[in-house]
N, C-alpha and C. Protein backbone atom coordinates (compact mmCIF):
# COMPACT_ATOMS: atom_id res chain seq x y z
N UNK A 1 211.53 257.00 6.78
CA UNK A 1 211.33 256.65 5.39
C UNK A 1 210.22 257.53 4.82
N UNK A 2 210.24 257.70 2.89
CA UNK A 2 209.06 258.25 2.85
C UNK A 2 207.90 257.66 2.81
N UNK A 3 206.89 258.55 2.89
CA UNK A 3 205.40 258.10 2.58
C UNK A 3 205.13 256.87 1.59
N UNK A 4 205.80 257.38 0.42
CA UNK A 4 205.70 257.17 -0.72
C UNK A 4 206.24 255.02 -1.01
N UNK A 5 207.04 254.76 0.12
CA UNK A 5 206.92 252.93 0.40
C UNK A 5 205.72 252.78 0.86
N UNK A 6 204.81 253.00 1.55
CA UNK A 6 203.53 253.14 2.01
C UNK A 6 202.62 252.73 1.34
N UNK A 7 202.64 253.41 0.16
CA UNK A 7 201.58 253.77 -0.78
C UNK A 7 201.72 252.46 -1.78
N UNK A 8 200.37 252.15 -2.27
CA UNK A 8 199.71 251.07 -2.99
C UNK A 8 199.02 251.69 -4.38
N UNK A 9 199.08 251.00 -5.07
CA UNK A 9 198.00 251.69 -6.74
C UNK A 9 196.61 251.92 -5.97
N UNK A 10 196.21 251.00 -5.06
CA UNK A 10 194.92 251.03 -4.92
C UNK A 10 194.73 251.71 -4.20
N UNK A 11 195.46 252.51 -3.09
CA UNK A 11 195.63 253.45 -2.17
C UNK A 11 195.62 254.87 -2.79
N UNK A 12 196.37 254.68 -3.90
CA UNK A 12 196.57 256.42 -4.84
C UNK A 12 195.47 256.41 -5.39
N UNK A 13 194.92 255.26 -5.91
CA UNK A 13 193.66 255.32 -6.76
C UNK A 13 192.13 256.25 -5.86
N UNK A 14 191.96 255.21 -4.66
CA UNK A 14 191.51 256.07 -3.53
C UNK A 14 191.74 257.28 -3.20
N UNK A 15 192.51 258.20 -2.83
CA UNK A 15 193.14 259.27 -2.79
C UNK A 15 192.94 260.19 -3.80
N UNK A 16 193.29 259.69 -5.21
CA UNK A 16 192.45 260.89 -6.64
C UNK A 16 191.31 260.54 -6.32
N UNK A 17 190.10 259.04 -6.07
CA UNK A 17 188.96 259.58 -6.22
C UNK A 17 188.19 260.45 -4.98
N UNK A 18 189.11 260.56 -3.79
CA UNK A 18 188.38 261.61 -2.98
C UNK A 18 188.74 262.87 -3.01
N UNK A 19 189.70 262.79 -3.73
CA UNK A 19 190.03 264.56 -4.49
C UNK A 19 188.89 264.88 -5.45
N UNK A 20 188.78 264.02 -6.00
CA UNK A 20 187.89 264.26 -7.21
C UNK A 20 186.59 264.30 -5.98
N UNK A 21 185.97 263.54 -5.53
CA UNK A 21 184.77 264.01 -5.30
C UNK A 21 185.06 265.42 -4.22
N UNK A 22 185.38 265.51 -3.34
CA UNK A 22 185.82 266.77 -2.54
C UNK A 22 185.83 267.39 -3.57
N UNK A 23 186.14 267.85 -4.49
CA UNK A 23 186.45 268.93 -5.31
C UNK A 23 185.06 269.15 -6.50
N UNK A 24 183.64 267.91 -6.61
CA UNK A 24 182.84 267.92 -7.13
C UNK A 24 181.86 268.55 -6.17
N UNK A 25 181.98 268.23 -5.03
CA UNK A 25 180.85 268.67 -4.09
C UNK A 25 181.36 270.09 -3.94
N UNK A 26 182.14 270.90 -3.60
CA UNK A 26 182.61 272.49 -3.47
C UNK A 26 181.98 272.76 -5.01
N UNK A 27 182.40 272.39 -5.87
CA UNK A 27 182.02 272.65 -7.19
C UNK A 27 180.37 273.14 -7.53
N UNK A 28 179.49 272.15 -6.56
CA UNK A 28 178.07 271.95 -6.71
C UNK A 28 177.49 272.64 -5.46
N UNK A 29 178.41 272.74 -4.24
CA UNK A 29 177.99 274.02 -3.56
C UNK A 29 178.31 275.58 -4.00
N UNK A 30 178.79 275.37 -4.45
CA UNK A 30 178.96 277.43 -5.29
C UNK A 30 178.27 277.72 -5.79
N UNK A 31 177.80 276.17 -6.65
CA UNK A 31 176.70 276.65 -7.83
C UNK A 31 175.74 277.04 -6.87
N UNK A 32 174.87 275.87 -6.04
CA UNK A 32 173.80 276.25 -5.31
C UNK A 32 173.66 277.34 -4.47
N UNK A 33 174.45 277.94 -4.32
CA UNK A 33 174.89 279.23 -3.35
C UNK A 33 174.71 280.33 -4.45
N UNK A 34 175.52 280.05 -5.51
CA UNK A 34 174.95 281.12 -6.64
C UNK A 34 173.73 281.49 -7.10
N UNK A 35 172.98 280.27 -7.21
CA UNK A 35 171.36 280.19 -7.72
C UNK A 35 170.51 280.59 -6.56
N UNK A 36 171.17 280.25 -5.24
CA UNK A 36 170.03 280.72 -4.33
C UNK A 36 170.61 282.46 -4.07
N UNK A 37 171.42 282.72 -4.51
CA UNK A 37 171.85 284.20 -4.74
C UNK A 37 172.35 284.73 -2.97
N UNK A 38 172.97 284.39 -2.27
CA UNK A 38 173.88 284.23 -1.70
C UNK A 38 175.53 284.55 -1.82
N UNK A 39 175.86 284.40 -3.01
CA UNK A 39 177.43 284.81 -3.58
C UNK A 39 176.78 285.01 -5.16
N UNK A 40 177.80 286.15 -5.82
CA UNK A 40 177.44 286.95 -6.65
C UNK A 40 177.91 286.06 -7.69
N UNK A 41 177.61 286.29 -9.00
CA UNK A 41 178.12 285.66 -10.28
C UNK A 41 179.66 285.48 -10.37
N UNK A 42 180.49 286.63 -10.52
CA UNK A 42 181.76 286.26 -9.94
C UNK A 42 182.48 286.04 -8.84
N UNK A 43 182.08 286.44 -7.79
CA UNK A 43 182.47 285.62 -6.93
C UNK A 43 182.45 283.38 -7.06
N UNK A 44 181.36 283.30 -7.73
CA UNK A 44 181.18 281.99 -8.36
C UNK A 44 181.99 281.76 -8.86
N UNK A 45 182.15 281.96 -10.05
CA UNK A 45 183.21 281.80 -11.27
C UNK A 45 184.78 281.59 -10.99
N UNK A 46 185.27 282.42 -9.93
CA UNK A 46 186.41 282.76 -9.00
C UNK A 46 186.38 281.57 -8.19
N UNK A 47 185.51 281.42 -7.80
CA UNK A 47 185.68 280.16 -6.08
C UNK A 47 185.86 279.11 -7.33
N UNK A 48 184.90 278.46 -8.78
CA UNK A 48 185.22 277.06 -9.38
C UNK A 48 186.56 277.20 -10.14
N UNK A 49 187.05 278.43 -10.36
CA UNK A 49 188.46 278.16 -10.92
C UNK A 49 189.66 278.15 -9.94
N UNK A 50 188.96 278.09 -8.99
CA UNK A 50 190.14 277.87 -7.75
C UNK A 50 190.36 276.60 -7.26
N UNK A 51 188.87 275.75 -6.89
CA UNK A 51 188.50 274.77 -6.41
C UNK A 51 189.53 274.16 -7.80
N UNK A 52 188.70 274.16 -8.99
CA UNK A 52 189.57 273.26 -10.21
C UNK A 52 190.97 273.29 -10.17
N UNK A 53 191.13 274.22 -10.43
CA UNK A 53 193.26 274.43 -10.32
C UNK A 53 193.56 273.81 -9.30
N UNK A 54 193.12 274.22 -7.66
CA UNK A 54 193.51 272.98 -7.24
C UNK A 54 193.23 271.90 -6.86
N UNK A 55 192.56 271.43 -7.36
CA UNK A 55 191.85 269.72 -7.65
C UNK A 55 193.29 269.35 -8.83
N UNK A 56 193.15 270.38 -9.94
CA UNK A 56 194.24 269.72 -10.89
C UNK A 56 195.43 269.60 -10.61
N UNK A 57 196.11 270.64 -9.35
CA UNK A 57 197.39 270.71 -8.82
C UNK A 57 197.38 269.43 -8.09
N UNK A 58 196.39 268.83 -7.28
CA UNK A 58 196.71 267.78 -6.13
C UNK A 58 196.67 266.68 -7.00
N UNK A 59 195.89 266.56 -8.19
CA UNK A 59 196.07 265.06 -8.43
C UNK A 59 197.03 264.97 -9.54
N UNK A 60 197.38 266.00 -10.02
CA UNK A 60 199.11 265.91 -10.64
C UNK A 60 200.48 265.28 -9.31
N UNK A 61 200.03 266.38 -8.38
CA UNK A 61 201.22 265.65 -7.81
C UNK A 61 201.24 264.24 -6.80
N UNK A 62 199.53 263.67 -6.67
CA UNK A 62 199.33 262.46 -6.15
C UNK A 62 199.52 261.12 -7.47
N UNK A 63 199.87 262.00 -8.80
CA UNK A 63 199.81 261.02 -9.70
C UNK A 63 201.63 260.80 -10.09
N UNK A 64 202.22 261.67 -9.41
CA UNK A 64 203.83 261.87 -9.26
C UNK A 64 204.61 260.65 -8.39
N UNK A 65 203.75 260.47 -7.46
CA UNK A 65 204.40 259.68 -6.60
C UNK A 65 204.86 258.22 -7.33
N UNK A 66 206.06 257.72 -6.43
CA UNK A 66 206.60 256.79 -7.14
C UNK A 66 206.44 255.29 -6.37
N UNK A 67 205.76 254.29 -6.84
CA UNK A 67 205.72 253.38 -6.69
C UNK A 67 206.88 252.40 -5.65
């Protein structure tokens, strides 16, 4: 069977919010990696539009699933 009998509101709910934070903490290590000058300005810029897109790709399709 799929996953997707498994799964609970409160279970998906869980699931976006550890996407979301996983994807806040990478977010707040680049920065700090940037400021302590370690990775270059774009290289920065590059790693948070990656991290974001896919933070936005996973919780589109964790918000797909069907009840």
């Amino acid at each position: 069977m799929s996953t997707a009998t498994n799964l609970t509101p409160d279970k998906l709910r869980q699931r976006k919010r550890t996407i979301g934070i996983i994807a806040i903490v990478l977010l707040l290590l680049f920065t700090v990696l940037a400021i302590v000058g370690i990775i270059t300005f774009i290289v920065w810029i590059i790693a948070d539009l990656v991290v974001a897109l896919i933070a936005n790709l996973m919780l589109k399709r964790v918000g797909r699933v069907n009840l």
